[in-house]
PDB file of N, CA and C in Angstrom:
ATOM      1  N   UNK A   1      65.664  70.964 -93.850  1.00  0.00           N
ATOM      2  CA  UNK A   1      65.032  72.106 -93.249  1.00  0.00           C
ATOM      3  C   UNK A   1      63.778  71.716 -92.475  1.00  0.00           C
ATOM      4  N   UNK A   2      63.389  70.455 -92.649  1.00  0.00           N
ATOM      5  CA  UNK A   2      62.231  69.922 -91.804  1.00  0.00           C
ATOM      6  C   UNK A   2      62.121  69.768 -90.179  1.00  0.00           C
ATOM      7  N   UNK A   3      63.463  69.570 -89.998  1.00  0.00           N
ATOM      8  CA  UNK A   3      63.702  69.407 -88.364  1.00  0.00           C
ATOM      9  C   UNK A   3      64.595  70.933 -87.849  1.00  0.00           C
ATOM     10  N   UNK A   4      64.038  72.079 -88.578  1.00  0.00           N
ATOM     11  CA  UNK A   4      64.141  73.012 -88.123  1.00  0.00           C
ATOM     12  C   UNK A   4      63.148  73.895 -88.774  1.00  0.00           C
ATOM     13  N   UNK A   5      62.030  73.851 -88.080  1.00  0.00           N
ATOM     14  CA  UNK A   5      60.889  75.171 -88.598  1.00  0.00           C
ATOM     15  C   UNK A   5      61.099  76.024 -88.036  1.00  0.00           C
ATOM     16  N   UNK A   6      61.395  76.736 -87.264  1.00  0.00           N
ATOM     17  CA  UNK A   6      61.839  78.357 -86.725  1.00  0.00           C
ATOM     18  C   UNK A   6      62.950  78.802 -88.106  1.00  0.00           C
ATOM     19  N   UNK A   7      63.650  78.226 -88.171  1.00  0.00           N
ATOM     20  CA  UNK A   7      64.926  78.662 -88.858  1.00  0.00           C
ATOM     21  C   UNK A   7      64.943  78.542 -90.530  1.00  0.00           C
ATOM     22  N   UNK A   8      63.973  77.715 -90.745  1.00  0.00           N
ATOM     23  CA  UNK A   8      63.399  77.799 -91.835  1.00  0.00           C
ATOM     24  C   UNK A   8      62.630  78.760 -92.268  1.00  0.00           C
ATOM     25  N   UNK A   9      61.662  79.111 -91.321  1.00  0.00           N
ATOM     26  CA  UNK A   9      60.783  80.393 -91.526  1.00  0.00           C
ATOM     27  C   UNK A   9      61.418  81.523 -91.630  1.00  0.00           C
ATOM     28  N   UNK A  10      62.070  81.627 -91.082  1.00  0.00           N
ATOM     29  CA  UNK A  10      63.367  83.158 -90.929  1.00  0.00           C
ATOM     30  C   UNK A  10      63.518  83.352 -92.244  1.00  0.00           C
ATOM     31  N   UNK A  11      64.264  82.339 -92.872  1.00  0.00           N
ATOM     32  CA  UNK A  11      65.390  82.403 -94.003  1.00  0.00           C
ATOM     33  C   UNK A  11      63.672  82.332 -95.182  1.00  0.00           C
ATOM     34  N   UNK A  12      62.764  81.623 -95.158  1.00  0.00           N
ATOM     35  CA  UNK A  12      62.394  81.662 -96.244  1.00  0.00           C
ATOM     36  C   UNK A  12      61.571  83.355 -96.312  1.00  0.00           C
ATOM     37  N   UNK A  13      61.829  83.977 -95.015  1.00  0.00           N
ATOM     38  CA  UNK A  13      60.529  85.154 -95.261  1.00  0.00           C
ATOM     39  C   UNK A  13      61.676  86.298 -95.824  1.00  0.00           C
ATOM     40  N   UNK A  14      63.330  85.768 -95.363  1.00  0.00           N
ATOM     41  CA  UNK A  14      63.912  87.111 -95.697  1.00  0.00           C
ATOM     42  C   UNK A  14      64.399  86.818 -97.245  1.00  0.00           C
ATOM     43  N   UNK A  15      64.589  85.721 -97.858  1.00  0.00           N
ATOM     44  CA  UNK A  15      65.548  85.247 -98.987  1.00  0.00           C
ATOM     45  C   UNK A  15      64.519  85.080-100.216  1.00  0.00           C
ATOM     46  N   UNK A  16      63.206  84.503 -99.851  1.00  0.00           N
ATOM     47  CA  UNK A  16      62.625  84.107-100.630  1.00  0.00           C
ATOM     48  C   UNK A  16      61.235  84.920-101.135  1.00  0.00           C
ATOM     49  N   UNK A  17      60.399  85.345 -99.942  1.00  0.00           N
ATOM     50  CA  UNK A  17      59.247  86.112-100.036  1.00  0.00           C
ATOM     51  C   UNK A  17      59.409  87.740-100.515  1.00  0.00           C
ATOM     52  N   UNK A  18      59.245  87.901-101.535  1.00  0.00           N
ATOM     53  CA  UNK A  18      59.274  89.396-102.268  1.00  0.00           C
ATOM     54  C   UNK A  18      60.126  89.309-103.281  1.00  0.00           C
ATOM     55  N   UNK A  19      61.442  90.028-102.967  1.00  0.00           N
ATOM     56  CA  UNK A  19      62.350  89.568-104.224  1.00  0.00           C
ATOM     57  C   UNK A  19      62.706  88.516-104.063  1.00  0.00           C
ATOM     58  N   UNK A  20      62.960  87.065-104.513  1.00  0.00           N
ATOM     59  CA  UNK A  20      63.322  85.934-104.446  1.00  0.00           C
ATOM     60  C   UNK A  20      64.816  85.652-105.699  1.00  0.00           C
ATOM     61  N   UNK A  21      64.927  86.452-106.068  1.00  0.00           N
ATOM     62  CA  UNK A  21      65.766  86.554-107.080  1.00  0.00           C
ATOM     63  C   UNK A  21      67.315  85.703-106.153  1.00  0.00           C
ATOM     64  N   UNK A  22      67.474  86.135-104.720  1.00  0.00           N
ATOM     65  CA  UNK A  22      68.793  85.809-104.220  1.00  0.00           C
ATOM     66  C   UNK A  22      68.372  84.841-103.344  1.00  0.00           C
ATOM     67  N   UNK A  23      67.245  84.083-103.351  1.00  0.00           N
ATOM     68  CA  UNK A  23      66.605  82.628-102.855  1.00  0.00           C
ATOM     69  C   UNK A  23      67.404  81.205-103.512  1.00  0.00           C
ATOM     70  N   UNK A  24      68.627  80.719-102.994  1.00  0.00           N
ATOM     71  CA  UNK A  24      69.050  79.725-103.930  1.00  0.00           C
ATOM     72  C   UNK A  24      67.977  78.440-104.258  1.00  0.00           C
ATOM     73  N   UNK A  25      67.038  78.558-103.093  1.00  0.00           N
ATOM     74  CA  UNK A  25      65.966  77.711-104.244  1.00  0.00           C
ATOM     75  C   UNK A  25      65.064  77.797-104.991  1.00  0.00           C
ATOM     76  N   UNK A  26      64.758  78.999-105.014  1.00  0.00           N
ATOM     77  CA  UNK A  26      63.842  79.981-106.438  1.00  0.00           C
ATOM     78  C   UNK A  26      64.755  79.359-107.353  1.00  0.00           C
ATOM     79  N   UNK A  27      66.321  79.852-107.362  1.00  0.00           N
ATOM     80  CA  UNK A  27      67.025  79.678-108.592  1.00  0.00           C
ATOM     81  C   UNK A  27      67.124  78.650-109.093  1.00  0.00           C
ATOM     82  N   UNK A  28      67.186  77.077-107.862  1.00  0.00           N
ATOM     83  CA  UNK A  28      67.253  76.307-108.634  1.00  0.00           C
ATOM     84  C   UNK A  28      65.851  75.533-109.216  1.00  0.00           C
ATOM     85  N   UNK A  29      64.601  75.659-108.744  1.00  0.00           N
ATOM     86  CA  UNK A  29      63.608  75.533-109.450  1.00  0.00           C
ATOM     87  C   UNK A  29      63.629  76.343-110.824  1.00  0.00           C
ATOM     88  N   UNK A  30      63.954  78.094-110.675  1.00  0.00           N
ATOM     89  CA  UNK A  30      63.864  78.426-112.636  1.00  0.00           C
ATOM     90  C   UNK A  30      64.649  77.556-112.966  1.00  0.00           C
ATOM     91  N   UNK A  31      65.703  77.025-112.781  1.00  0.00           N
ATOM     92  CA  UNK A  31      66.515  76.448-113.818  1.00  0.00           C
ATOM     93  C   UNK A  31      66.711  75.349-113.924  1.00  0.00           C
ATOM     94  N   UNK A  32      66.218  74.415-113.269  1.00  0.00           N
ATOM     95  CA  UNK A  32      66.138  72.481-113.236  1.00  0.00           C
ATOM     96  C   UNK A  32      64.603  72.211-112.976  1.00  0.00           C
ATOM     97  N   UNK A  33      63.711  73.077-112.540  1.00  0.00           N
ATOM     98  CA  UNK A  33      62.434  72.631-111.955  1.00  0.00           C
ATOM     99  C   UNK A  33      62.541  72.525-110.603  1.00  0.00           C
ATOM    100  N   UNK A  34      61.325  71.865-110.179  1.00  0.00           N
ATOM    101  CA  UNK A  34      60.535  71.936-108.470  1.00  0.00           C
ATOM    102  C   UNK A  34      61.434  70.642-108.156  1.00  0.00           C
ATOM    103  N   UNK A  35      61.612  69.467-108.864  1.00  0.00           N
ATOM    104  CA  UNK A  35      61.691  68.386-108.433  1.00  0.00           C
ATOM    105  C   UNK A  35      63.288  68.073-108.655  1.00  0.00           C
ATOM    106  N   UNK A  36      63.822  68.929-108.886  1.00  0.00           N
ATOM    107  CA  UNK A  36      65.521  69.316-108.530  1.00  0.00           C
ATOM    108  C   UNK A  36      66.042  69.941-106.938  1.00  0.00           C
ATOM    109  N   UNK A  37      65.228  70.618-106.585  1.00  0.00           N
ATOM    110  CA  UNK A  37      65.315  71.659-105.515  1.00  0.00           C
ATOM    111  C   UNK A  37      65.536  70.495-104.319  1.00  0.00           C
ATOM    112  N   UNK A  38      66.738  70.205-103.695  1.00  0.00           N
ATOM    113  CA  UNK A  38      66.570  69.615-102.777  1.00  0.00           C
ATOM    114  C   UNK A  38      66.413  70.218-100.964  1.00  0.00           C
ATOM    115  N   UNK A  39      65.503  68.738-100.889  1.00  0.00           N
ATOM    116  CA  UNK A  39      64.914  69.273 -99.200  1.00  0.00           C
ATOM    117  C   UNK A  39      65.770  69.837 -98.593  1.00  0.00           C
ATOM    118  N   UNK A  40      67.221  69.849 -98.567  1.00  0.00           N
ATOM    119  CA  UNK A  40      68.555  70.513 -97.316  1.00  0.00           C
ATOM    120  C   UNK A  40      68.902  71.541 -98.089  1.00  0.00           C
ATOM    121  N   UNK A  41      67.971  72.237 -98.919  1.00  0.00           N
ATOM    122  CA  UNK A  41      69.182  73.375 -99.690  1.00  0.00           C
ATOM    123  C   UNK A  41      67.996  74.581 -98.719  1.00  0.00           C
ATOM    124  N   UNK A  42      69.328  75.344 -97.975  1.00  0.00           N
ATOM    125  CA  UNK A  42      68.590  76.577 -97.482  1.00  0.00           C
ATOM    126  C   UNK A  42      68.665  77.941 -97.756  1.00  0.00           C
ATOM    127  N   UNK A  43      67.852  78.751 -97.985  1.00  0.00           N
ATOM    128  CA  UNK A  43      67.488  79.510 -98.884  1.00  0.00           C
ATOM    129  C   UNK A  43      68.809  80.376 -99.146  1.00  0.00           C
ATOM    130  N   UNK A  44      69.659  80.245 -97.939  1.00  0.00           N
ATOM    131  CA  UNK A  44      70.783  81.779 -98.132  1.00  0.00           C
ATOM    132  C   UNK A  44      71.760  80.707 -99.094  1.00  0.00           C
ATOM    133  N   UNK A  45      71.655  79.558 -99.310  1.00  0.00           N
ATOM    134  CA  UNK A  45      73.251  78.742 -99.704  1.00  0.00           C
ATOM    135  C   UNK A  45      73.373  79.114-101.265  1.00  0.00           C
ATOM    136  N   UNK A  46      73.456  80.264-101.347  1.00  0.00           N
ATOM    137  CA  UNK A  46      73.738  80.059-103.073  1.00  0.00           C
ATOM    138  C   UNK A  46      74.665  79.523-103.527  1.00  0.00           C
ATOM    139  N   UNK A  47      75.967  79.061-103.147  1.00  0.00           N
ATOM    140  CA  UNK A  47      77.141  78.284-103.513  1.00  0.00           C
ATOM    141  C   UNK A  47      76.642  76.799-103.937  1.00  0.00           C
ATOM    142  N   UNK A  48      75.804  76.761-102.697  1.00  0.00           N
ATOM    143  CA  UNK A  48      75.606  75.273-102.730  1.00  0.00           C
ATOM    144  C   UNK A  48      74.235  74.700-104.375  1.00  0.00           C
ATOM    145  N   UNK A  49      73.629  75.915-104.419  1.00  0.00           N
ATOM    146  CA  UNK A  49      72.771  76.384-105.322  1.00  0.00           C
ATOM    147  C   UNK A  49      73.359  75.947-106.293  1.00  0.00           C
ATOM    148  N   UNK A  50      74.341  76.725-106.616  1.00  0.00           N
ATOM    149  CA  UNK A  50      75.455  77.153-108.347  1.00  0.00           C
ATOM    150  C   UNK A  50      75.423  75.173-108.474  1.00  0.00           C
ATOM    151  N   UNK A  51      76.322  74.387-107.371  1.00  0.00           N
ATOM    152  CA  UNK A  51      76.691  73.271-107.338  1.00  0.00           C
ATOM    153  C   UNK A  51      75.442  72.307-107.509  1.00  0.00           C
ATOM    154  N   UNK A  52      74.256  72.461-107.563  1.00  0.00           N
ATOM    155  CA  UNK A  52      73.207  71.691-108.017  1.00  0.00           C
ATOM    156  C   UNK A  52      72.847  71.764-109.304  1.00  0.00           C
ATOM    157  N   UNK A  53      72.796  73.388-109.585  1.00  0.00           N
ATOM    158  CA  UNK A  53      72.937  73.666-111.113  1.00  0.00           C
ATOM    159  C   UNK A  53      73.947  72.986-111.785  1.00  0.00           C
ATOM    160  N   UNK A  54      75.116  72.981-111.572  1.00  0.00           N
ATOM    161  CA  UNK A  54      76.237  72.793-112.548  1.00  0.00           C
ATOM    162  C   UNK A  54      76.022  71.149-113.185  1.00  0.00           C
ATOM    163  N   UNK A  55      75.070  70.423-111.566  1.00  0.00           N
ATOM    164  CA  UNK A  55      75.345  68.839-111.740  1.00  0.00           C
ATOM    165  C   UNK A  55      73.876  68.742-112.495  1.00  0.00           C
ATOM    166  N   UNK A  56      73.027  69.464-113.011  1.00  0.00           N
ATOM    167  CA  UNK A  56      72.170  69.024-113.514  1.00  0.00           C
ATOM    168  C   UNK A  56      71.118  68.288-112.947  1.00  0.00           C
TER     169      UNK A  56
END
């Protein structure tokens, strides 16, 4: 998400800022921590989310 800041900003003001509950990287910080959350996960991918969770 680094070599796209416009598109990053979008997604983190609509997915993440207020309710963050449907932010797949809110989710995966509650549930693995900060230092699980990887740099390419963007905020709408919850699939890809579930699949970070599952691998621990």
């Amino acid at each position: 998400m680094a070599n796209m800041p416009s598109i990053a900003k979008s997604l983190k003001e609509k997915f993440c800022q207020g309710d963050n509950t449907h932010c797949a990287r809110y989710v995966v910080l509650k549930a693995l921590g900060k230092e699980k959350v990887p740099g390419n996960l963007f905020p709408n991918d919850e699939n890809e989310a579930k699949k970070v969770i599952s691998k621990g």
